[in-house]
PDB file of N, CA and C in Angstrom:
ATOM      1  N   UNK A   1       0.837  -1.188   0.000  1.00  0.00           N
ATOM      2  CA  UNK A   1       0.000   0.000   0.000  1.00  0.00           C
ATOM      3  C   UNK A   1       0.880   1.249   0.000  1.00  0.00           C
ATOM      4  N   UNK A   2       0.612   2.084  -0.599  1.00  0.00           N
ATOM      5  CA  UNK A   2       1.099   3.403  -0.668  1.00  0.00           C
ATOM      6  C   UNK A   2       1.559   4.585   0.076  1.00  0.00           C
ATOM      7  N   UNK A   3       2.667   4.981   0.312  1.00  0.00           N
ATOM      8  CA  UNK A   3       2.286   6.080   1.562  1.00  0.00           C
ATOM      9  C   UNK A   3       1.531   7.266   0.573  1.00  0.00           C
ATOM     10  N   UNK A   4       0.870   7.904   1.974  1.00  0.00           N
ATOM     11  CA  UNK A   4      -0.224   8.995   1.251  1.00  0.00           C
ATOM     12  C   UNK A   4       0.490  10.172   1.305  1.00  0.00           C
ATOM     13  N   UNK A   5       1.847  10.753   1.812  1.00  0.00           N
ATOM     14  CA  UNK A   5       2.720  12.044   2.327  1.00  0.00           C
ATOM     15  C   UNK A   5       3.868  11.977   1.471  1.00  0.00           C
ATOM     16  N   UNK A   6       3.740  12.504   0.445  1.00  0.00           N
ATOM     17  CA  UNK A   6       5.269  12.531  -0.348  1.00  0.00           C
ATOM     18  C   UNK A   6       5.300  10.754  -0.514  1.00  0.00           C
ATOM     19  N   UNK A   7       4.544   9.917  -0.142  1.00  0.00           N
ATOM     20  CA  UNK A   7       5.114   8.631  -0.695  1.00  0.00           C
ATOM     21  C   UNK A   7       5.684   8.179   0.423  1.00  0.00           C
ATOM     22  N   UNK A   8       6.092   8.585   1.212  1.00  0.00           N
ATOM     23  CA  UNK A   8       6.854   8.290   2.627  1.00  0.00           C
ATOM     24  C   UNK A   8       6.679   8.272   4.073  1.00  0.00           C
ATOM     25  N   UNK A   9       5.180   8.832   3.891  1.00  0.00           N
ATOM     26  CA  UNK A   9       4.660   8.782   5.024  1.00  0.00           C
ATOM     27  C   UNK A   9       3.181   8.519   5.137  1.00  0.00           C
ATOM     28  N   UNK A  10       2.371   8.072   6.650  1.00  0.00           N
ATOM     29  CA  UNK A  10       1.134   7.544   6.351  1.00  0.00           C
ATOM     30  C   UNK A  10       0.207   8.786   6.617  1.00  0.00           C
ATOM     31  N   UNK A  11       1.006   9.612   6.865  1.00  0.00           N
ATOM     32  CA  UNK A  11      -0.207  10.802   7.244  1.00  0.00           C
ATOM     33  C   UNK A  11       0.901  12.045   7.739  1.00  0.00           C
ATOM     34  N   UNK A  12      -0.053  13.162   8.003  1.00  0.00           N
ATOM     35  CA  UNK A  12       0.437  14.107   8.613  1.00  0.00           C
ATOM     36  C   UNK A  12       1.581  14.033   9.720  1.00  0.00           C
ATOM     37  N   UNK A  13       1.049  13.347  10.626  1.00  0.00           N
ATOM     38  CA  UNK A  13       1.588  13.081  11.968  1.00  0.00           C
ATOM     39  C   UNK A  13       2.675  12.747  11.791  1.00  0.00           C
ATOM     40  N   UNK A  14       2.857  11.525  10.904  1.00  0.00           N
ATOM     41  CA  UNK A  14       4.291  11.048  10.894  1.00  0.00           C
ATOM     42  C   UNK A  14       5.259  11.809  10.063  1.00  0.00           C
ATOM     43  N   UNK A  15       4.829  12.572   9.435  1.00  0.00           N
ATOM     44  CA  UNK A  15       5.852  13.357   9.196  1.00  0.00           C
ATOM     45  C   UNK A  15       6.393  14.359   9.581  1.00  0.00           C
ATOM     46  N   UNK A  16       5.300  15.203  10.535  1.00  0.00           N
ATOM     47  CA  UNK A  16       5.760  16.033  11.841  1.00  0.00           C
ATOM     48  C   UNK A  16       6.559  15.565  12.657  1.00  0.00           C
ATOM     49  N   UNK A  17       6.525  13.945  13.108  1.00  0.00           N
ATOM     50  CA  UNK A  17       7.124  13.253  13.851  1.00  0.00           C
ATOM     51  C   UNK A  17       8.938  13.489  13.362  1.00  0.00           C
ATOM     52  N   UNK A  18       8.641  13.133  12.259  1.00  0.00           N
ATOM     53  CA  UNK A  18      10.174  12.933  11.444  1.00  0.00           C
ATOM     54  C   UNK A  18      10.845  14.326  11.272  1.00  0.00           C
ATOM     55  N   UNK A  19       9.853  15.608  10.995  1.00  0.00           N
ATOM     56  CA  UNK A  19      10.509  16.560  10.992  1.00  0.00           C
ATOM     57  C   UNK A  19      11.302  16.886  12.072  1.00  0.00           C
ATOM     58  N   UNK A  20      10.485  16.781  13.185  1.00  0.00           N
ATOM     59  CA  UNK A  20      11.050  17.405  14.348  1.00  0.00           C
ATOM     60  C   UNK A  20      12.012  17.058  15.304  1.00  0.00           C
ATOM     61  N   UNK A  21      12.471  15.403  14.371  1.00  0.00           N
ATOM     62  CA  UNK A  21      13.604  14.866  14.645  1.00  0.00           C
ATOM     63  C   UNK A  21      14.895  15.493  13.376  1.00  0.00           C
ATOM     64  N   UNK A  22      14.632  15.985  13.062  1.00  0.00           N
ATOM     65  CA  UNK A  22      15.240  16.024  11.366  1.00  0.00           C
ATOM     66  C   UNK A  22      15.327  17.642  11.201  1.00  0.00           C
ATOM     67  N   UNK A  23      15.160  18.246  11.844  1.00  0.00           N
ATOM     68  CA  UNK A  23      15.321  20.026  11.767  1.00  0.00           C
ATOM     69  C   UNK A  23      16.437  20.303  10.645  1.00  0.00           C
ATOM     70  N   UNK A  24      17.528  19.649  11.062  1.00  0.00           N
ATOM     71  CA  UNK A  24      18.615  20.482  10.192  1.00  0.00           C
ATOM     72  C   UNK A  24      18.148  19.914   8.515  1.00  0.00           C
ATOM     73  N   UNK A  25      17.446  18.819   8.404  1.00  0.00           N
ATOM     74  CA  UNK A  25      17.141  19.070   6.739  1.00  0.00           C
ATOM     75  C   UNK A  25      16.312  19.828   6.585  1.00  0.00           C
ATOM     76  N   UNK A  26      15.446  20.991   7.063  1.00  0.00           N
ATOM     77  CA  UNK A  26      14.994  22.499   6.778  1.00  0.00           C
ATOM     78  C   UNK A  26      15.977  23.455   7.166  1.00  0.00           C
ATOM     79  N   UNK A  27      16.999  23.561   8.071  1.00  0.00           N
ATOM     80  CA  UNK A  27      17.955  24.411   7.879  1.00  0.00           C
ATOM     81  C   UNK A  27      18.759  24.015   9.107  1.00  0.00           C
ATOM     82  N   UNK A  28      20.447  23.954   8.881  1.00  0.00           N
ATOM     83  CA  UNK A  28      21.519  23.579   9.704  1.00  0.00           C
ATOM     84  C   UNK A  28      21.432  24.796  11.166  1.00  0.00           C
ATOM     85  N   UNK A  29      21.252  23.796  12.338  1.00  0.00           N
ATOM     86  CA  UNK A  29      21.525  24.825  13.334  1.00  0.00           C
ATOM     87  C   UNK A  29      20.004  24.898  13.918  1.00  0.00           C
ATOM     88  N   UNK A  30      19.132  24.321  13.534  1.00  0.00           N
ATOM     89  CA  UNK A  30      18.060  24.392  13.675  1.00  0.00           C
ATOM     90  C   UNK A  30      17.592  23.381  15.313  1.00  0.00           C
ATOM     91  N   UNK A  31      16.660  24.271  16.850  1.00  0.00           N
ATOM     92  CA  UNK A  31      16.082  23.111  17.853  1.00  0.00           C
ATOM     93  C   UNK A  31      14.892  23.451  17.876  1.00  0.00           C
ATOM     94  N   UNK A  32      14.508  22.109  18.423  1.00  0.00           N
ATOM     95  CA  UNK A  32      13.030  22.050  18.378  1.00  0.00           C
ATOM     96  C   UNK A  32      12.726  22.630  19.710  1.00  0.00           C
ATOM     97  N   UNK A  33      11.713  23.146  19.665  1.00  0.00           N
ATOM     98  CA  UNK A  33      11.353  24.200  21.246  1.00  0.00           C
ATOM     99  C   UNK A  33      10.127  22.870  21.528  1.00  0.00           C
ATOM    100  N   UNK A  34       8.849  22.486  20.111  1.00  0.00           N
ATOM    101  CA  UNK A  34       7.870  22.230  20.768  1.00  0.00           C
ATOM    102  C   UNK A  34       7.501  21.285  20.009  1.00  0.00           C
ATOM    103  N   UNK A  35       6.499  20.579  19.767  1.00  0.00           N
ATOM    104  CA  UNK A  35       5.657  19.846  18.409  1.00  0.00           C
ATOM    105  C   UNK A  35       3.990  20.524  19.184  1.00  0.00           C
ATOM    106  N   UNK A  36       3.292  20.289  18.434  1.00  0.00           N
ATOM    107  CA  UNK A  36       1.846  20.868  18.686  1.00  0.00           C
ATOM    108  C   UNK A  36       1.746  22.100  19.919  1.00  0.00           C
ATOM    109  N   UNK A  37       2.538  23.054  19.414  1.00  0.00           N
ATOM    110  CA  UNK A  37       2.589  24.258  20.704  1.00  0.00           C
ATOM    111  C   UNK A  37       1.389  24.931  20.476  1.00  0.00           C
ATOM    112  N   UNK A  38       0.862  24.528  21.764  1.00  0.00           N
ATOM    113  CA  UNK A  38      -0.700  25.830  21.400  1.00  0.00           C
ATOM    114  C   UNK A  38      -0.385  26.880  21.752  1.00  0.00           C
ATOM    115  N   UNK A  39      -1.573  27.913  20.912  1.00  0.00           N
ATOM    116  CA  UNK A  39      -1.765  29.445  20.722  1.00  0.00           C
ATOM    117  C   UNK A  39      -2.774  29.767  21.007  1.00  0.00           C
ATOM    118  N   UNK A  40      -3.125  30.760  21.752  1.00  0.00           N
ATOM    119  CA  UNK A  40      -3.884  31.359  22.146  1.00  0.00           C
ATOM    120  C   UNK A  40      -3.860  33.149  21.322  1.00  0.00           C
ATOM    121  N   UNK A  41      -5.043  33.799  21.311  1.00  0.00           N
ATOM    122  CA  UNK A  41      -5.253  35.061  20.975  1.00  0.00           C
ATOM    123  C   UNK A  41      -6.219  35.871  21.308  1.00  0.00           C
ATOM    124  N   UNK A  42      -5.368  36.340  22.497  1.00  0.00           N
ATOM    125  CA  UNK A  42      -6.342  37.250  23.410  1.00  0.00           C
ATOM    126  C   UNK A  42      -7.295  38.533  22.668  1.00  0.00           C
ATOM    127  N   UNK A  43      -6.695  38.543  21.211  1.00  0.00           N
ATOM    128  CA  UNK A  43      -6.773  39.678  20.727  1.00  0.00           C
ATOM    129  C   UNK A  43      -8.149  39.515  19.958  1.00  0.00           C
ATOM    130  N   UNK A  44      -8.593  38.126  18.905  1.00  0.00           N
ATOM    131  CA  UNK A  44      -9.579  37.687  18.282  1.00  0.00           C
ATOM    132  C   UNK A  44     -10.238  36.585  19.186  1.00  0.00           C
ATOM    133  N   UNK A  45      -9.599  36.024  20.342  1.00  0.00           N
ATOM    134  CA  UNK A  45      -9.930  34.656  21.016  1.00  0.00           C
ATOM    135  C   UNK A  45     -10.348  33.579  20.076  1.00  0.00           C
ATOM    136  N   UNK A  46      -9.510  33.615  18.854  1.00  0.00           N
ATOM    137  CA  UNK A  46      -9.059  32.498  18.190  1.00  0.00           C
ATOM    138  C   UNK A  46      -7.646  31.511  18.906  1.00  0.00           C
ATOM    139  N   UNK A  47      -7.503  30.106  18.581  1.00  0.00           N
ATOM    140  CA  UNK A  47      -6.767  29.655  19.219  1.00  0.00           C
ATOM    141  C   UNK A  47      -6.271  28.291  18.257  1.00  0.00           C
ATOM    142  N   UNK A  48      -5.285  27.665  18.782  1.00  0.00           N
ATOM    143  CA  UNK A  48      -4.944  26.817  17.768  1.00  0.00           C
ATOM    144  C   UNK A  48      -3.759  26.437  18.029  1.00  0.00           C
ATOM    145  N   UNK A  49      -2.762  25.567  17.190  1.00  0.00           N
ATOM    146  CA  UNK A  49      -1.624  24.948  17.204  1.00  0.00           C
ATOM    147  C   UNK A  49      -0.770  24.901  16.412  1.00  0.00           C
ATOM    148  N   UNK A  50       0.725  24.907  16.564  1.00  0.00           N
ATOM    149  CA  UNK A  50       1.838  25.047  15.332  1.00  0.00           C
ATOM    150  C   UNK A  50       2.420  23.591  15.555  1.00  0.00           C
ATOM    151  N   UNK A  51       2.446  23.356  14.267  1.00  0.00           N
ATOM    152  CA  UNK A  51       2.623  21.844  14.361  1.00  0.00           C
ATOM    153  C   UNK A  51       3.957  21.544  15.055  1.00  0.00           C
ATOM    154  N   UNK A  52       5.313  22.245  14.656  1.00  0.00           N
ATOM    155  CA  UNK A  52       6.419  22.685  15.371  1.00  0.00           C
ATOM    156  C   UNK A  52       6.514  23.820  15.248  1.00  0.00           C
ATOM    157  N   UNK A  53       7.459  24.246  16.343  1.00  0.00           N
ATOM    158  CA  UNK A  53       7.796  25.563  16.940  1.00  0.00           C
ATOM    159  C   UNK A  53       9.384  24.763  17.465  1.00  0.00           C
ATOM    160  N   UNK A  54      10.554  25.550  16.409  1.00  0.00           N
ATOM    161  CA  UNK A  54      11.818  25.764  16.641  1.00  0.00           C
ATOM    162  C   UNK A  54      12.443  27.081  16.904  1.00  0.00           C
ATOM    163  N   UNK A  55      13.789  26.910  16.910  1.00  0.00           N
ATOM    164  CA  UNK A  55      14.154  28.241  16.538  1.00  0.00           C
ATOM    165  C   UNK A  55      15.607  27.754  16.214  1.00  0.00           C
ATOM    166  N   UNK A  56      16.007  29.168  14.800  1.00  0.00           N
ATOM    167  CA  UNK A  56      17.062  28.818  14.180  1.00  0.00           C
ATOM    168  C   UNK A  56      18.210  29.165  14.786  1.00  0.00           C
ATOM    169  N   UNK A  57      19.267  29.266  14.021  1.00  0.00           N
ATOM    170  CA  UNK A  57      20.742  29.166  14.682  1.00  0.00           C
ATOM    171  C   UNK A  57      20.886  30.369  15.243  1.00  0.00           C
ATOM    172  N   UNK A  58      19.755  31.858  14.947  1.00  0.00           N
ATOM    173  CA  UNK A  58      20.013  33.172  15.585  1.00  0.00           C
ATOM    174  C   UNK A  58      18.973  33.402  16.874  1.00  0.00           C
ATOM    175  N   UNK A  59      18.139  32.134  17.250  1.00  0.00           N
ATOM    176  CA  UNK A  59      17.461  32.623  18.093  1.00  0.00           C
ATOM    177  C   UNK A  59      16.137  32.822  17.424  1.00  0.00           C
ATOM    178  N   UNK A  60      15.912  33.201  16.451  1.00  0.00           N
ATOM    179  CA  UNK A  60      14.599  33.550  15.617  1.00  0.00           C
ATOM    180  C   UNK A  60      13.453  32.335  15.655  1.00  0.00           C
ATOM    181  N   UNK A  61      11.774  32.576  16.307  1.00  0.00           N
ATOM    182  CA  UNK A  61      10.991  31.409  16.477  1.00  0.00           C
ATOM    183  C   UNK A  61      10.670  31.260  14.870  1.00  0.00           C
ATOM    184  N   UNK A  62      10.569  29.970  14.429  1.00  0.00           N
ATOM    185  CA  UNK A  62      10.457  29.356  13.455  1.00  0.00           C
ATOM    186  C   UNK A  62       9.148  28.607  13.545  1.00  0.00           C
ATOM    187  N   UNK A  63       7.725  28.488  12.623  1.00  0.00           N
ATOM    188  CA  UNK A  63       6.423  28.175  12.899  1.00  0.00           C
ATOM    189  C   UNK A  63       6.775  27.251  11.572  1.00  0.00           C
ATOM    190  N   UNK A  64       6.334  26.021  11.975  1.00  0.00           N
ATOM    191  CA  UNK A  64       6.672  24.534  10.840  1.00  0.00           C
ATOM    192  C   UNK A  64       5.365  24.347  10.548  1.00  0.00           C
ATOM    193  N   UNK A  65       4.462  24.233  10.035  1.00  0.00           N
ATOM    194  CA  UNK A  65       2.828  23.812   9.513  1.00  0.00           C
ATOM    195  C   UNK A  65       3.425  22.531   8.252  1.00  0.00           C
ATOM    196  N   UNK A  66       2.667  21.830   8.879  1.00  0.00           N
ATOM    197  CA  UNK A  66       2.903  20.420   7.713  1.00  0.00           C
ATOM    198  C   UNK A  66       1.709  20.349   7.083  1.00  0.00           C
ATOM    199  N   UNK A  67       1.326  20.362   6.062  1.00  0.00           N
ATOM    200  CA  UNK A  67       0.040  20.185   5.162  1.00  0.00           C
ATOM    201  C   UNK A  67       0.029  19.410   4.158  1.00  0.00           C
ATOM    202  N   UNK A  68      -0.575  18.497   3.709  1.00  0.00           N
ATOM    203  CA  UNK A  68      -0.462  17.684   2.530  1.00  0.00           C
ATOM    204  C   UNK A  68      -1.016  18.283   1.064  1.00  0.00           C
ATOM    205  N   UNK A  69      -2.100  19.418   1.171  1.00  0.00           N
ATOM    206  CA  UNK A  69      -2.586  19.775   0.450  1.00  0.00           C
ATOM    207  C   UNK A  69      -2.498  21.259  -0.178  1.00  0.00           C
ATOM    208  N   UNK A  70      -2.714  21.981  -1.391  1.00  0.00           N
ATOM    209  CA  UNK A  70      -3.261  22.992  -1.368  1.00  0.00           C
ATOM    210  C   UNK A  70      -4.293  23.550  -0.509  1.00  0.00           C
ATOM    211  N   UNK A  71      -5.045  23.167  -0.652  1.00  0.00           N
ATOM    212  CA  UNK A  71      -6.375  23.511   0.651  1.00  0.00           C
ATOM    213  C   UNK A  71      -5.833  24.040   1.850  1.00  0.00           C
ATOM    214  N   UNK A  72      -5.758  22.759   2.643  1.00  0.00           N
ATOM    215  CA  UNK A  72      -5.343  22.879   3.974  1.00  0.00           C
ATOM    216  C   UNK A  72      -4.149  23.735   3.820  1.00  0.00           C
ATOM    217  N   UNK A  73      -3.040  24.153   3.264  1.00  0.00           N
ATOM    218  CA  UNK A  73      -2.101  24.934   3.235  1.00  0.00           C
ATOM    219  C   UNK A  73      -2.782  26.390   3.508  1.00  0.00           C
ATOM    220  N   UNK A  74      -3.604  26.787   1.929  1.00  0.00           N
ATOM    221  CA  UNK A  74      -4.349  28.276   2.600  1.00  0.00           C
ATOM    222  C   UNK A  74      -5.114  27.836   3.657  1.00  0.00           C
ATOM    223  N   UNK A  75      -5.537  27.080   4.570  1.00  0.00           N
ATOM    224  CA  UNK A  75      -6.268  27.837   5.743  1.00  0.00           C
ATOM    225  C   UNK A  75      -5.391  27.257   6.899  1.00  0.00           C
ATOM    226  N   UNK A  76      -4.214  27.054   6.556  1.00  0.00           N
ATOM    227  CA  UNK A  76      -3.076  26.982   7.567  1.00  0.00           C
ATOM    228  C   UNK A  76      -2.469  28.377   7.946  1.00  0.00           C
ATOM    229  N   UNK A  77      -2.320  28.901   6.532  1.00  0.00           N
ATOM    230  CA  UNK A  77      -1.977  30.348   6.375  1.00  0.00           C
ATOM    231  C   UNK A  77      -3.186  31.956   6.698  1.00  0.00           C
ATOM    232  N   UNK A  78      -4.180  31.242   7.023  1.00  0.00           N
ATOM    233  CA  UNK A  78      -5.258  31.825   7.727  1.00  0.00           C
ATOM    234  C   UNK A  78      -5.419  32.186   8.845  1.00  0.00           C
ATOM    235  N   UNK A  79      -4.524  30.823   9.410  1.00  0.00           N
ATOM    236  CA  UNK A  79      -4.798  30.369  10.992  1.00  0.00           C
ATOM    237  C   UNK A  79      -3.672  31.429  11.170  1.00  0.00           C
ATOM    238  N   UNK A  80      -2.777  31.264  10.777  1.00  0.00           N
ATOM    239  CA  UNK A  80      -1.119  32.308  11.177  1.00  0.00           C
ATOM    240  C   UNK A  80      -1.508  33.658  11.317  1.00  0.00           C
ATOM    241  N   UNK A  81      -2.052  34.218   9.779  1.00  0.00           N
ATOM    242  CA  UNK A  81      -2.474  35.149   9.697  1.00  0.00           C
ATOM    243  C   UNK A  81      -3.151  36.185  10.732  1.00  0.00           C
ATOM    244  N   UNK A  82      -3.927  35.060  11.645  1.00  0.00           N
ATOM    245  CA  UNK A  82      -5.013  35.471  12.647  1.00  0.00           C
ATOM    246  C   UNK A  82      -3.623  35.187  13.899  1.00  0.00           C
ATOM    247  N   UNK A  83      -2.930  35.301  14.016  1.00  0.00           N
ATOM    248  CA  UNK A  83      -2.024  35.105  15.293  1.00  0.00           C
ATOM    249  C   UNK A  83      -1.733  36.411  16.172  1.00  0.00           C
ATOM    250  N   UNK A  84      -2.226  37.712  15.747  1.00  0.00           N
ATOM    251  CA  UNK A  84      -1.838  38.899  16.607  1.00  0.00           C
ATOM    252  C   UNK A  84      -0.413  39.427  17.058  1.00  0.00           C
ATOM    253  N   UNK A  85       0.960  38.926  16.334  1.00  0.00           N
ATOM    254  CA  UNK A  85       1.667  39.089  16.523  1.00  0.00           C
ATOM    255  C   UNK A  85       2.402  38.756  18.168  1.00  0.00           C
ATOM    256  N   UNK A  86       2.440  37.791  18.373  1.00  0.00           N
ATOM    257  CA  UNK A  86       2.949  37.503  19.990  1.00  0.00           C
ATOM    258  C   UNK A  86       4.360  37.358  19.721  1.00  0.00           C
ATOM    259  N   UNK A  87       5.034  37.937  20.838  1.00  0.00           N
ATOM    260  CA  UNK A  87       6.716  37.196  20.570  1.00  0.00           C
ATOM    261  C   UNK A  87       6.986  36.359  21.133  1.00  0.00           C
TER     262      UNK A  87
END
Protein backbone atom coordinates (compact mmCIF):
# COMPACT_ATOMS: atom_id res chain seq x y z
CA UNK A 1 0.00 0.00 0.00
CA UNK A 2 1.10 3.40 -0.67
CA UNK A 3 2.29 6.08 1.56
CA UNK A 4 -0.22 8.99 1.25
CA UNK A 5 2.72 12.04 2.33
CA UNK A 6 5.27 12.53 -0.35
CA UNK A 7 5.11 8.63 -0.70
CA UNK A 8 6.85 8.29 2.63
CA UNK A 9 4.66 8.78 5.02
CA UNK A 10 1.13 7.54 6.35
CA UNK A 11 -0.21 10.80 7.24
CA UNK A 12 0.44 14.11 8.61
CA UNK A 13 1.59 13.08 11.97
CA UNK A 14 4.29 11.05 10.89
CA UNK A 15 5.85 13.36 9.20
CA UNK A 16 5.76 16.03 11.84
CA UNK A 17 7.12 13.25 13.85
CA UNK A 18 10.17 12.93 11.44
CA UNK A 19 10.51 16.56 10.99
CA UNK A 20 11.05 17.41 14.35
CA UNK A 21 13.60 14.87 14.64
CA UNK A 22 15.24 16.02 11.37
CA UNK A 23 15.32 20.03 11.77
CA UNK A 24 18.62 20.48 10.19
CA UNK A 25 17.14 19.07 6.74
CA UNK A 26 14.99 22.50 6.78
CA UNK A 27 17.95 24.41 7.88
CA UNK A 28 21.52 23.58 9.70
CA UNK A 29 21.52 24.82 13.33
CA UNK A 30 18.06 24.39 13.68
CA UNK A 31 16.08 23.11 17.85
CA UNK A 32 13.03 22.05 18.38
CA UNK A 33 11.35 24.20 21.25
CA UNK A 34 7.87 22.23 20.77
CA UNK A 35 5.66 19.85 18.41
CA UNK A 36 1.85 20.87 18.69
CA UNK A 37 2.59 24.26 20.70
CA UNK A 38 -0.70 25.83 21.40
CA UNK A 39 -1.76 29.45 20.72
CA UNK A 40 -3.88 31.36 22.15
CA UNK A 41 -5.25 35.06 20.98
CA UNK A 42 -6.34 37.25 23.41
CA UNK A 43 -6.77 39.68 20.73
CA UNK A 44 -9.58 37.69 18.28
CA UNK A 45 -9.93 34.66 21.02
CA UNK A 46 -9.06 32.50 18.19
CA UNK A 47 -6.77 29.65 19.22
CA UNK A 48 -4.94 26.82 17.77
CA UNK A 49 -1.62 24.95 17.20
CA UNK A 50 1.84 25.05 15.33
CA UNK A 51 2.62 21.84 14.36
CA UNK A 52 6.42 22.68 15.37
CA UNK A 53 7.80 25.56 16.94
CA UNK A 54 11.82 25.76 16.64
CA UNK A 55 14.15 28.24 16.54
CA UNK A 56 17.06 28.82 14.18
CA UNK A 57 20.74 29.17 14.68
CA UNK A 58 20.01 33.17 15.59
CA UNK A 59 17.46 32.62 18.09
CA UNK A 60 14.60 33.55 15.62
CA UNK A 61 10.99 31.41 16.48
CA UNK A 62 10.46 29.36 13.45
CA UNK A 63 6.42 28.18 12.90
CA UNK A 64 6.67 24.53 10.84
CA UNK A 65 2.83 23.81 9.51
CA UNK A 66 2.90 20.42 7.71
CA UNK A 67 0.04 20.18 5.16
CA UNK A 68 -0.46 17.68 2.53
CA UNK A 69 -2.59 19.77 0.45
CA UNK A 70 -3.26 22.99 -1.37
CA UNK A 71 -6.37 23.51 0.65
CA UNK A 72 -5.34 22.88 3.97
CA UNK A 73 -2.10 24.93 3.24
CA UNK A 74 -4.35 28.28 2.60
CA UNK A 75 -6.27 27.84 5.74
CA UNK A 76 -3.08 26.98 7.57
CA UNK A 77 -1.98 30.35 6.38
CA UNK A 78 -5.26 31.83 7.73
CA UNK A 79 -4.80 30.37 10.99
CA UNK A 80 -1.12 32.31 11.18
CA UNK A 81 -2.47 35.15 9.70
CA UNK A 82 -5.01 35.47 12.65
CA UNK A 83 -2.02 35.11 15.29
CA UNK A 84 -1.84 38.90 16.61
CA UNK A 85 1.67 39.09 16.52
CA UNK A 86 2.95 37.50 19.99
CA UNK A 87 6.72 37.20 20.57
Amino acid sequence: MAKSVLGLFDDERELTIYLSKNLHLIEPGMTLVATNYAVANNVSGASGSFDILALDQFKNKVIIEVKRSDQAARQALHELSKGGGEN
